[in-house]
Structures are given as structure tokens and as C-alpha cells.
N, C-alpha and C. Protein backbone atom coordinates (compact mmCIF):
# COMPACT_ATOMS: atom_id res chain seq x y z
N UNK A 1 74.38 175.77 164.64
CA UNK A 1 75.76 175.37 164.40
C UNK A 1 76.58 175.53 165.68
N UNK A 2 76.44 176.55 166.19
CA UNK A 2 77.13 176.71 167.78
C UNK A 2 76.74 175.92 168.58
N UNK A 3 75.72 175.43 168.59
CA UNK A 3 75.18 173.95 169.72
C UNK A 3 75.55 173.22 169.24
N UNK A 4 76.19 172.70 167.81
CA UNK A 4 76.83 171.03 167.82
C UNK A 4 77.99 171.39 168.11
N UNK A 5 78.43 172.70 168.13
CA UNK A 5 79.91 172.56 168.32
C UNK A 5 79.94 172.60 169.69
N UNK A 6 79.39 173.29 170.54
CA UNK A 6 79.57 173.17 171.90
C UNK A 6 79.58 171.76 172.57
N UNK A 7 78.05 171.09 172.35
CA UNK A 7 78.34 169.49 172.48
C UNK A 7 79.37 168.82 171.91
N UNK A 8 79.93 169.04 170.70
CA UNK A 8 81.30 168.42 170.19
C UNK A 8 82.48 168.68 171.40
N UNK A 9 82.50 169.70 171.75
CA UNK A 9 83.68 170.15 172.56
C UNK A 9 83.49 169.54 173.48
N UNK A 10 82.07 169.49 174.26
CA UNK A 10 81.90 168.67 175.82
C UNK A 10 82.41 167.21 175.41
N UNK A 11 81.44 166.72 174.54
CA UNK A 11 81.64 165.24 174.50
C UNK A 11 83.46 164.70 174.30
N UNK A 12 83.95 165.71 173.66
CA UNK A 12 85.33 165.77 173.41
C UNK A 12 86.23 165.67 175.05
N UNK A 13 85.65 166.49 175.63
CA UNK A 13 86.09 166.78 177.12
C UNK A 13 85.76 165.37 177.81
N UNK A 14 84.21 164.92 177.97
CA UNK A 14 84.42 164.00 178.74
C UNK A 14 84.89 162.70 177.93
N UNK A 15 85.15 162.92 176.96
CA UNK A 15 85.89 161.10 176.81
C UNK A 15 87.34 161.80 176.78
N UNK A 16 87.82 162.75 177.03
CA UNK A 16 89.39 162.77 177.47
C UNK A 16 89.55 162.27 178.68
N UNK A 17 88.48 162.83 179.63
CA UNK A 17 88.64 162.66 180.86
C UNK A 17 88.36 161.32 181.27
N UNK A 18 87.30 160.69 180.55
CA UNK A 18 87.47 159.02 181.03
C UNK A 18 88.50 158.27 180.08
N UNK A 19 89.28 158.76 179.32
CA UNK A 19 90.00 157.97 178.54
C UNK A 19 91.67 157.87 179.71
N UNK A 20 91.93 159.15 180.30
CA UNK A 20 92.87 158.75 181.59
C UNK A 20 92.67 158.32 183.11
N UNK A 21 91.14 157.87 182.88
CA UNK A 21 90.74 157.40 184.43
C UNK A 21 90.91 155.62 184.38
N UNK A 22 91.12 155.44 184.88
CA UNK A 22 91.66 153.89 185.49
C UNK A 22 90.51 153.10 185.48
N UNK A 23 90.80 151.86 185.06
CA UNK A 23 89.11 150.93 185.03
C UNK A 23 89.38 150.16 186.77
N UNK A 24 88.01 149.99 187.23
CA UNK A 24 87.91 149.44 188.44
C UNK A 24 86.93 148.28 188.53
N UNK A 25 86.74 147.42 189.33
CA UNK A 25 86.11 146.57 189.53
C UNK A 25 84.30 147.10 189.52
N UNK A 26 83.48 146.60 188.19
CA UNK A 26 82.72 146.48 188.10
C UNK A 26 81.90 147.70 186.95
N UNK A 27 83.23 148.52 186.66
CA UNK A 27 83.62 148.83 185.57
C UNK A 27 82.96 148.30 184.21
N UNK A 28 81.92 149.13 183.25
CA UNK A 28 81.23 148.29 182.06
C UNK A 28 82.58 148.88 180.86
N UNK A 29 82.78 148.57 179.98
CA UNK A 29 83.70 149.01 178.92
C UNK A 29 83.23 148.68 177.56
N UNK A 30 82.79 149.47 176.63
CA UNK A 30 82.39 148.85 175.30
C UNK A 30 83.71 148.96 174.28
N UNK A 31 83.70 147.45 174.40
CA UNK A 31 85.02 147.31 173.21
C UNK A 31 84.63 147.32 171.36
N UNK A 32 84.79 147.66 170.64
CA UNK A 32 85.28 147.27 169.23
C UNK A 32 86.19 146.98 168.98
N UNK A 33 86.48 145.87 167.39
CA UNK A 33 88.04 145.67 167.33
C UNK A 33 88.05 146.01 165.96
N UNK A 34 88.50 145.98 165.22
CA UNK A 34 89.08 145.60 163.94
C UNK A 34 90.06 145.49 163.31
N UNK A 35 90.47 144.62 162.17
CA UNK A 35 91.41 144.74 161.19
C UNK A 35 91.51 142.95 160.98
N UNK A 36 89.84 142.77 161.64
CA UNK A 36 89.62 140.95 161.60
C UNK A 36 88.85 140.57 160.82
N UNK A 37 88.68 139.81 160.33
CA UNK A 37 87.35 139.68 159.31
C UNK A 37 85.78 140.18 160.13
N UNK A 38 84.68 140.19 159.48
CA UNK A 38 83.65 140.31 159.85
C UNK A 38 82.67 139.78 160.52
N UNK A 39 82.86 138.70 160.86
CA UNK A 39 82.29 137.58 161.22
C UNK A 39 83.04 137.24 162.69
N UNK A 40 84.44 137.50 162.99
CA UNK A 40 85.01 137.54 164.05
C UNK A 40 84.54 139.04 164.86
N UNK A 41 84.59 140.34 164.57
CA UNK A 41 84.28 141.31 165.04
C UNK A 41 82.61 141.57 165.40
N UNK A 42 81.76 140.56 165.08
CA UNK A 42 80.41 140.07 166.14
C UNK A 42 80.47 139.40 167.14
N UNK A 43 81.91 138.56 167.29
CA UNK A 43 82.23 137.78 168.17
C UNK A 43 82.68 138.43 169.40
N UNK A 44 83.27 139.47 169.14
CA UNK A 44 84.28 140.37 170.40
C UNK A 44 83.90 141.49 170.36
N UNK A 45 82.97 141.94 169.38
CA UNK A 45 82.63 143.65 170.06
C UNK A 45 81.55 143.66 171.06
N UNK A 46 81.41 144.06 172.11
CA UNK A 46 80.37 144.09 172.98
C UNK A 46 80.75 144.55 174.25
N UNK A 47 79.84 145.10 175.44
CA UNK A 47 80.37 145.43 176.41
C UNK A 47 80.92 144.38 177.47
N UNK A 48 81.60 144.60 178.14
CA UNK A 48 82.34 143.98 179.23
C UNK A 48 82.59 144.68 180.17
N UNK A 49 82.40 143.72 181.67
CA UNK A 49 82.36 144.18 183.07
C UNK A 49 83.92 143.80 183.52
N UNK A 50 84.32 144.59 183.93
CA UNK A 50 85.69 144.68 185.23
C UNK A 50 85.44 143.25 186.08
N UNK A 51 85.72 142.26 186.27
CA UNK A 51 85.27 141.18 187.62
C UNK A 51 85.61 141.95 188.36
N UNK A 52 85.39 140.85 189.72
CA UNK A 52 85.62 141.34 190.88
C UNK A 52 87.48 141.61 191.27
N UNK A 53 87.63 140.47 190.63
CA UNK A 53 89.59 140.35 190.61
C UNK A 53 89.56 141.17 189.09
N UNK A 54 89.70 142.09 189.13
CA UNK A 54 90.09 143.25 187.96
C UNK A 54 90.15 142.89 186.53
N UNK A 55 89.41 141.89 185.83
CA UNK A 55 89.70 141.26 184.45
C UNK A 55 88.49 141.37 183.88
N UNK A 56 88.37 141.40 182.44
CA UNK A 56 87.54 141.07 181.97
C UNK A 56 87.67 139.86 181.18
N UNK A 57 86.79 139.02 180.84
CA UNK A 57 86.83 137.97 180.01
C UNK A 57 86.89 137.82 178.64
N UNK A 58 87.68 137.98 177.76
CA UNK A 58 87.25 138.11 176.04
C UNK A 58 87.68 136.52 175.62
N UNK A 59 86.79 136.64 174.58
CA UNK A 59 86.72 135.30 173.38
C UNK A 59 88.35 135.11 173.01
N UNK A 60 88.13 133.69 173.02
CA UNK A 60 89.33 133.30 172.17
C UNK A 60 90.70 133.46 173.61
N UNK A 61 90.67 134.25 174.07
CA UNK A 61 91.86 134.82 175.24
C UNK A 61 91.71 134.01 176.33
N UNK A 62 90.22 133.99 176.84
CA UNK A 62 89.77 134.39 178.46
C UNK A 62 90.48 135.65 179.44
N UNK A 63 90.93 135.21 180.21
CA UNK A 63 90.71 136.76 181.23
C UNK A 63 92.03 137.59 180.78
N UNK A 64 92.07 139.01 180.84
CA UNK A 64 92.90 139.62 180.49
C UNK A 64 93.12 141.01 181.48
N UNK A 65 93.64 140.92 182.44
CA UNK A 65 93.78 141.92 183.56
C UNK A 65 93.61 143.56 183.03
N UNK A 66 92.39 144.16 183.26
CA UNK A 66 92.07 145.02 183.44
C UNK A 66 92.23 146.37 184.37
N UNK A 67 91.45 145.96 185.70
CA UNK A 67 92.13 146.31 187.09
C UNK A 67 93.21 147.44 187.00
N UNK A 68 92.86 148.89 186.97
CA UNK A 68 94.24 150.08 187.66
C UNK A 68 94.42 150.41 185.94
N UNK A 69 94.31 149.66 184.87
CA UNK A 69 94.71 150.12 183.80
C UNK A 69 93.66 151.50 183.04
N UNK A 70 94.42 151.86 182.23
CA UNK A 70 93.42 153.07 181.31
C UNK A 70 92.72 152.28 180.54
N UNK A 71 91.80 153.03 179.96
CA UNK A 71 91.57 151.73 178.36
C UNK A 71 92.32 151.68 177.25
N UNK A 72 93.45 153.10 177.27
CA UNK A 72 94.45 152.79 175.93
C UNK A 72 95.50 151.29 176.56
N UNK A 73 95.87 151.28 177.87
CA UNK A 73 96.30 150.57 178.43
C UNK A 73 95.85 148.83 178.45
N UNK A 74 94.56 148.78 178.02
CA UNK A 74 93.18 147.53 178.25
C UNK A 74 93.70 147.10 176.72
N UNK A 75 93.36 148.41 175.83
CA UNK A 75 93.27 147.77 173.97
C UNK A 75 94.37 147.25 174.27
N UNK A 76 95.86 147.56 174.45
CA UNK A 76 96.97 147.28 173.99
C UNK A 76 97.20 146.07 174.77
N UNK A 77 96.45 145.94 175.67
CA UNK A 77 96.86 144.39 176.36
C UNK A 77 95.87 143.41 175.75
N UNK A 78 94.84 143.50 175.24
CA UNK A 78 93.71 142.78 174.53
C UNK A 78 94.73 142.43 173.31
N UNK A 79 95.24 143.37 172.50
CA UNK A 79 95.85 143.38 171.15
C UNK A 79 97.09 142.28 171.22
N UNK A 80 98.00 142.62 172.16
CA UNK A 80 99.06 141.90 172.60
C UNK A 80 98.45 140.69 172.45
N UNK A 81 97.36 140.01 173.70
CA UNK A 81 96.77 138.74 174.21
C UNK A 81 96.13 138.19 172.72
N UNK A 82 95.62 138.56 172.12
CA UNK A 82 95.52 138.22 170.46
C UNK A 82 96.54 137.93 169.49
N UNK A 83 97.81 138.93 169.45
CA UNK A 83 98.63 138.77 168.85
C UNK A 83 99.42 137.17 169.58
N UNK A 84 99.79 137.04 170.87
CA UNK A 84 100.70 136.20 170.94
C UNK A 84 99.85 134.98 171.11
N UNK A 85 98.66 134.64 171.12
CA UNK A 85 97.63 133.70 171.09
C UNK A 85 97.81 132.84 169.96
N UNK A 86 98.49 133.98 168.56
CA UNK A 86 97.92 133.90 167.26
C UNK A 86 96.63 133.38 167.03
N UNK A 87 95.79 134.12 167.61
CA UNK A 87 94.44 134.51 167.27
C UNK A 87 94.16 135.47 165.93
N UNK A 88 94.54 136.39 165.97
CA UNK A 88 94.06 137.44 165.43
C UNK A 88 96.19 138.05 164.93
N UNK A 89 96.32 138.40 163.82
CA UNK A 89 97.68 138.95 163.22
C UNK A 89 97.72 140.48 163.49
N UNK A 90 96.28 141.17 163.08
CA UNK A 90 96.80 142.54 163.82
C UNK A 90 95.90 143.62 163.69
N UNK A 91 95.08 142.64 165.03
CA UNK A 91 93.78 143.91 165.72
C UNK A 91 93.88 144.92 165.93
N UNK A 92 93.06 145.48 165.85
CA UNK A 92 93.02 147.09 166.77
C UNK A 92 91.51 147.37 167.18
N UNK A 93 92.48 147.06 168.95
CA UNK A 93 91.08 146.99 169.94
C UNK A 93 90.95 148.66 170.20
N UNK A 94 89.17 149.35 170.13
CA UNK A 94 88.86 150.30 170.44
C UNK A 94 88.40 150.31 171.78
N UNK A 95 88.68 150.90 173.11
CA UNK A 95 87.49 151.18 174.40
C UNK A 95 87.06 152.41 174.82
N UNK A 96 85.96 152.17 175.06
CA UNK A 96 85.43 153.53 175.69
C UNK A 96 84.56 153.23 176.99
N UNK A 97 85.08 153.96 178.22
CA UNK A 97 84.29 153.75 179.00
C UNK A 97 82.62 154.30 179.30
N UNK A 98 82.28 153.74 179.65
CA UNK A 98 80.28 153.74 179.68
C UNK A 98 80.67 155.52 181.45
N UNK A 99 80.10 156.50 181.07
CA UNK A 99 80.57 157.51 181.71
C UNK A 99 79.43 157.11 182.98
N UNK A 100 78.19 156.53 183.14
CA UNK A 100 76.90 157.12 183.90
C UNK A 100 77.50 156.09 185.08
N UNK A 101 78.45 155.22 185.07
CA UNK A 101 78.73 154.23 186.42
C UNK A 101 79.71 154.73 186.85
N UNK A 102 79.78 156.04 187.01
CA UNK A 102 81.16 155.84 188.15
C UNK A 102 80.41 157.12 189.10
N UNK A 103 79.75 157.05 190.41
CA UNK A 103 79.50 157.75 191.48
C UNK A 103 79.47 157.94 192.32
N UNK A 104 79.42 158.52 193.50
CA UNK A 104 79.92 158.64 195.00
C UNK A 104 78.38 159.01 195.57
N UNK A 105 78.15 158.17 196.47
CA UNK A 105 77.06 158.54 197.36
C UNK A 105 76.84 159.38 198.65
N UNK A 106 75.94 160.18 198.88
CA UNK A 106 76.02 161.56 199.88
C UNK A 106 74.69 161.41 200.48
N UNK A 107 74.70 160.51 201.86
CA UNK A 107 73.49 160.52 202.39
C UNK A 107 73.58 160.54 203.71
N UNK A 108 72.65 160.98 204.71
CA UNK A 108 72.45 161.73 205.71
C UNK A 108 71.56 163.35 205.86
N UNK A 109 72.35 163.94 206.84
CA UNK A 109 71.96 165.36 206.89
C UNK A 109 72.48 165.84 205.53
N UNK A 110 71.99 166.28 204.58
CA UNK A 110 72.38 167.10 203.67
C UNK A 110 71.25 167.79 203.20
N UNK A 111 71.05 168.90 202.02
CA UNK A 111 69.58 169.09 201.60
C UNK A 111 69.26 167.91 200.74
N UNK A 112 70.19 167.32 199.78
CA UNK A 112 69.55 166.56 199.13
C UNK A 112 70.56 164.96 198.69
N UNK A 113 70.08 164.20 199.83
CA UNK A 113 71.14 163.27 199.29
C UNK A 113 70.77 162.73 198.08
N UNK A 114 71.74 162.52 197.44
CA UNK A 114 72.10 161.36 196.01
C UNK A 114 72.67 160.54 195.77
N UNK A 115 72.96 159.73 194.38
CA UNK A 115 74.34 159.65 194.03
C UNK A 115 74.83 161.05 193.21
N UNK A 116 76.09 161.01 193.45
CA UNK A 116 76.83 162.72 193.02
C UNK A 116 77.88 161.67 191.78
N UNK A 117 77.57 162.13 190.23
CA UNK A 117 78.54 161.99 189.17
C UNK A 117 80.02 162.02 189.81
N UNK A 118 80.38 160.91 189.54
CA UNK A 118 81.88 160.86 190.06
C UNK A 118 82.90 161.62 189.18
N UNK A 119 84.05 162.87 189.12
CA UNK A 119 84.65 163.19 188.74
C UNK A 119 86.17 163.02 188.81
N UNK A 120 87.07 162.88 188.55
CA UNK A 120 88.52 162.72 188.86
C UNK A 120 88.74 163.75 189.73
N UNK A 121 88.62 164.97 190.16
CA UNK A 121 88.91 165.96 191.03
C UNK A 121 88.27 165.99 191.87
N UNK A 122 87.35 165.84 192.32
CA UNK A 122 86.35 165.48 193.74
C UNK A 122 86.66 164.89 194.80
N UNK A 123 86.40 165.98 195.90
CA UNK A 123 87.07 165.52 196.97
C UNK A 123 85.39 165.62 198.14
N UNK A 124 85.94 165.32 199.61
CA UNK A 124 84.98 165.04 199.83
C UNK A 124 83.70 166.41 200.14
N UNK A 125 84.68 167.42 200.41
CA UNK A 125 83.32 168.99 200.48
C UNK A 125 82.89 168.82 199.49
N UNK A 126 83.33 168.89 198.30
CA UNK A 126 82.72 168.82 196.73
C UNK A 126 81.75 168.22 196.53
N UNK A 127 81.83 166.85 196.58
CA UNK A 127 80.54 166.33 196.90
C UNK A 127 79.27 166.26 197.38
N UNK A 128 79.84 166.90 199.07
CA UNK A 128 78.90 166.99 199.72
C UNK A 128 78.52 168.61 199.34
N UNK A 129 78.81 169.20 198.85
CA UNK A 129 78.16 170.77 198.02
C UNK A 129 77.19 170.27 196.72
N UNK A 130 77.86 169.13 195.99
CA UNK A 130 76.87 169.01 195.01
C UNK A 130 75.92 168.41 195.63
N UNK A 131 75.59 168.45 196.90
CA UNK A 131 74.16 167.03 197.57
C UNK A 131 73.41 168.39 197.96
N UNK A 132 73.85 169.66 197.66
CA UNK A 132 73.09 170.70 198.25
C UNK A 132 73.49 171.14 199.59
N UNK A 133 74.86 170.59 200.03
CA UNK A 133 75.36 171.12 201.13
C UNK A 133 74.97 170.40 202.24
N UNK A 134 75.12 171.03 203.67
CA UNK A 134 74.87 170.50 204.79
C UNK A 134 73.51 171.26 205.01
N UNK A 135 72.40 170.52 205.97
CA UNK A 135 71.20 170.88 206.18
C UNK A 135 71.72 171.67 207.88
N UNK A 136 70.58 172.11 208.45
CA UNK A 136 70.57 172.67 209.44
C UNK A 136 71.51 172.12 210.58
N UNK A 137 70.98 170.66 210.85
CA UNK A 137 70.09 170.14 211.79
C UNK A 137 72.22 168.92 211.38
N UNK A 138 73.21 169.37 210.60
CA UNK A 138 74.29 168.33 209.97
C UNK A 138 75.25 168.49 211.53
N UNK A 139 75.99 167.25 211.89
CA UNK A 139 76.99 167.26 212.53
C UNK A 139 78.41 167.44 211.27
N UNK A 140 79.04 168.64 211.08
CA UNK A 140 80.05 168.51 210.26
C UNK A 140 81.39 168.02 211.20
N UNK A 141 81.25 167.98 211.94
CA UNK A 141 82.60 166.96 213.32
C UNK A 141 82.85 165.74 213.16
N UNK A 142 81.70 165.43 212.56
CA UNK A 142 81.60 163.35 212.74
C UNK A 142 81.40 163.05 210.99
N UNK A 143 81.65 163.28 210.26
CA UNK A 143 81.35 163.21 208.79
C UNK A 143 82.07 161.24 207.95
N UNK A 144 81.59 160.52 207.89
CA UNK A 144 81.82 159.39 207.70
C UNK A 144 82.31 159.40 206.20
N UNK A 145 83.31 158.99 205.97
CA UNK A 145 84.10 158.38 204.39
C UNK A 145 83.95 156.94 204.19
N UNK A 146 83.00 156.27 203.81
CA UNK A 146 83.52 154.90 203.79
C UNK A 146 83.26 154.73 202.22
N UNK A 147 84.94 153.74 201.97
CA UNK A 147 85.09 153.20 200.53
C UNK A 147 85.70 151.53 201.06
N UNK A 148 84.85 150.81 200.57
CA UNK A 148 85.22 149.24 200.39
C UNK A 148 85.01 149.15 202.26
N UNK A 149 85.90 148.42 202.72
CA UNK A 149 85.66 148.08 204.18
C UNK A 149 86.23 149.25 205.28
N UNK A 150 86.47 150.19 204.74
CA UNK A 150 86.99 151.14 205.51
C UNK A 150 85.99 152.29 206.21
N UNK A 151 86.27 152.70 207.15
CA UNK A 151 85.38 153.88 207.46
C UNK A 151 86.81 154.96 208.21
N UNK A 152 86.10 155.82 207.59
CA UNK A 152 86.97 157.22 208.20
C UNK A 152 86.14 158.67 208.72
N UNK A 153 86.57 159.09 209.69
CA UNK A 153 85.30 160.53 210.33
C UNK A 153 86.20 161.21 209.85
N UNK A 154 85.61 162.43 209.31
CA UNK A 154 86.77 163.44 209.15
C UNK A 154 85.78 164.95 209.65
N UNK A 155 86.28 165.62 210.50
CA UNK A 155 85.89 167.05 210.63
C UNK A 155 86.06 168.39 209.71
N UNK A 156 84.87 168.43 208.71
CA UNK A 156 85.35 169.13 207.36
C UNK A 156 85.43 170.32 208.11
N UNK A 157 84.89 170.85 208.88
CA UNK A 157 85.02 172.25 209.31
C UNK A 157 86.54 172.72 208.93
N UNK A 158 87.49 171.89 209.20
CA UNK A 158 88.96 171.99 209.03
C UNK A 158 89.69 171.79 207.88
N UNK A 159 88.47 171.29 206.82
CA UNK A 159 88.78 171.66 205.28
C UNK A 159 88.12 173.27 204.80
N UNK A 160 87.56 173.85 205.47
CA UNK A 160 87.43 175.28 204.90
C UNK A 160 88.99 175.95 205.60
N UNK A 161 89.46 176.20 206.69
CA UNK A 161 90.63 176.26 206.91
C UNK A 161 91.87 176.11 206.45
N UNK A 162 92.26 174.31 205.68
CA UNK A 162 93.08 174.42 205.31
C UNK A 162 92.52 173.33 204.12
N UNK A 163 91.79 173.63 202.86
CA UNK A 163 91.86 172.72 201.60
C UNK A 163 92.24 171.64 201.21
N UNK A 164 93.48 171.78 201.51
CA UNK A 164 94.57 170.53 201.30
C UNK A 164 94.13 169.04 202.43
N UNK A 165 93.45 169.40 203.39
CA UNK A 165 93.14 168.09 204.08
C UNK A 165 92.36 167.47 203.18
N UNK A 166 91.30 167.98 202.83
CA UNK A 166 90.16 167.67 201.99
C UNK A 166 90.01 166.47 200.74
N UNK A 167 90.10 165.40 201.52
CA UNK A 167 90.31 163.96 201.02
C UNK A 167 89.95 163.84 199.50
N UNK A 168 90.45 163.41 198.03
CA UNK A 168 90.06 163.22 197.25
C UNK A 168 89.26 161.63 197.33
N UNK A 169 88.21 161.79 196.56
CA UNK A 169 87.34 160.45 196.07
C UNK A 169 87.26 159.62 195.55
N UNK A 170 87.04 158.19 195.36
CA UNK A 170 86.92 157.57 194.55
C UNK A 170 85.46 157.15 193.88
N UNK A 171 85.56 156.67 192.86
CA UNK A 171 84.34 155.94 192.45
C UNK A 171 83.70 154.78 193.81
N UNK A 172 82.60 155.03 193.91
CA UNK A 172 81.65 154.17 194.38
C UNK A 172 82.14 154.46 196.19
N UNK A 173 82.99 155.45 196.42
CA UNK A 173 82.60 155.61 197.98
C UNK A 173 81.43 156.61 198.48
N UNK A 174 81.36 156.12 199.66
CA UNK A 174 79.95 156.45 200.17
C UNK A 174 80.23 157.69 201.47
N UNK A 175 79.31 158.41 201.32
CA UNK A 175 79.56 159.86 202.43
C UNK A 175 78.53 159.81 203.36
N UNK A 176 78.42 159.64 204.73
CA UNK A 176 77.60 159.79 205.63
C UNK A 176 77.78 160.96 206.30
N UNK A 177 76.36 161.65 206.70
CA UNK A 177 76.62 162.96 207.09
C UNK A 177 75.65 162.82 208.19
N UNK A 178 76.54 162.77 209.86
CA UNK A 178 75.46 162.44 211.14
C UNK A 178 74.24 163.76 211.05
N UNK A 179 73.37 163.44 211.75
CA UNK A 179 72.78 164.64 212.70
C UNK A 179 72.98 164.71 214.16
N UNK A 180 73.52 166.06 213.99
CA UNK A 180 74.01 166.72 215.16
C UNK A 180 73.27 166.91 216.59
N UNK A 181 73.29 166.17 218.04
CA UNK A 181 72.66 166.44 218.72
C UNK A 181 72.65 167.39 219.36
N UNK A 182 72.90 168.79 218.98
CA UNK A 182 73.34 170.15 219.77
C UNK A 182 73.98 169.58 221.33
């Protein structure tokens, strides 16, 4: 009985925590709706991808801007886009985001590069601690951030110092960690 409740509590935890994280491009989302007949709710329950321009595509609507929103934020614009369609008199869209796609990659000198579970609080030491840290042989001076077309070096040595430099993360950026030529 104490192990379903403990998993109750986690699972409780992480869909709080993806229920205020923002959908992003490429983003999976499993929708349900109801309060439609039965035969319509085979039509529109299913998962859906973020495009590249922040939308997903639903029946009956087409695209409905996704992009920066929550998913309580997604139902209520799905619901709206139904209601003023007069499609549907008065859905109620469910989402939940799919948790295993959102991660940050940590490769180079480290003990163990991966992808590292993306969290809302993760910054970039964090990461690179969950990769098993820096290996011997790591330049921590030259440490590469790149998200989308950007690249940034940052010298973490100067995040044990002062914390607050210590860049927070996004989903799907990537951590390069040089080796150091003494």
C-alpha cells in the first residue's frame, strides 16, 4: 500500500510539473476530448506533434497555435477553435504531455555522456553532474552551450564561485565539454 501511494505522489509530481512547462516545437501531446458524441472523439483523440512553426494540426480546425503555451493553455484554445467553428457546442479538451521527449545532451569530456532528462530547474553544472561530472583529462574554461543556432563558451569554474551565473536550460540544448590540452 505504501508503494502505490508513493508512485501516486511521484506521478502526481511529475504531471504538475509538465502541466506548467510550455509546449515547444516538436513537442508530442496526447489529447482527449469530450462532451461530443462517440464517434467524433475517435476522430480527435490521439497524439499530436508541435510543427516546426509552433501548431499542431486538429480535425475539423486545422492549425491551432501551440508554440510557448501550457497545455491548460492548448485545451482552452482547441475548445475555443471548436466552439467558434461551431464544430463541436461544448468540448472539453484533455492534454498531457508525453514526459520521455524533453532532454539536454552532455557530450565530450565527461564520465558519461548522455542525454540528461530535461527538468524545469536545470542549469548547465546540473547537467553536466548528472553526465557523471567532468573526467580528468575536461577543459572546464571552454565549455560549449549550444541551443538552436547559437553557441556560447562559458567558464563553469566561475559557477562554483558565484551560482547565479550558472545558465538555466532548455529542452533539446546540447553541452559540449572540450579536452583540455594542459
Amino acid at each position: 500500500m505504501r508503494g502505490l501511494l508513493i508512485a501516486l505522489v511521484f506521478v502526481a509530481l511529475t504531471t504538475t510539473g509538465l502541466a506548467d512547462s510550455v509546449l515547444r516545437s516538436g513537442d508530442p501531446v496526447d489529447l482527449k476530448i469530450s462532451g461530443v458524441p462517440a464517434e467524433e472523439q475517435t476522430q480527435v483523440n490521439n497524439v499530436y506533434t508541435v510543427d516546426a512553426n509552433g501548431m499542431v494540426n486538429m480535425p475539423y480546425i486545422n492549425k491551432v497555435h501551440a508554440g510557448g503555451l501550457t497545455p491548460a493553455q492548448l485545451a482552452s484554445a482547441i475548445e475555443g477553435g471548436y466552439r467558434s467553428a461551431r464544430i463541436f457546442t461544448n468540448p472539453t479538451i484533455t492534454i498531457v504531455m508525453q514526459p520521455q521527449t524533453r532532454f539536454v545532451n552532455v557530450g565530450g569530456s565527461v564520465r558519461s555522456p548522455m542525454r540528461v532528462p530535461y527538468t524545469e530547474d536545470m542549469t548547465l553544472l546540473v547537467a553536466i553532474n548528472a553526465s557523471g561530472g567532468f573526467n580528468d583529462f575536461a577543459d572546464q574554461k571552454h565549455v560549449r552551450l549550444l541551443r538552436g543556432n547559437e553557441a556560447k563558451v562559458y567558464d563553469v569554474r566561475q559557477f562554483r564561485r558565484d551560482p547565479g551565473l550558472d545558465p538555466h536550460l532548455q529542452p533539446g540544448d546540447r553541452i559540449e565539454v572540450p579536452q583540455s590540452f594542459f
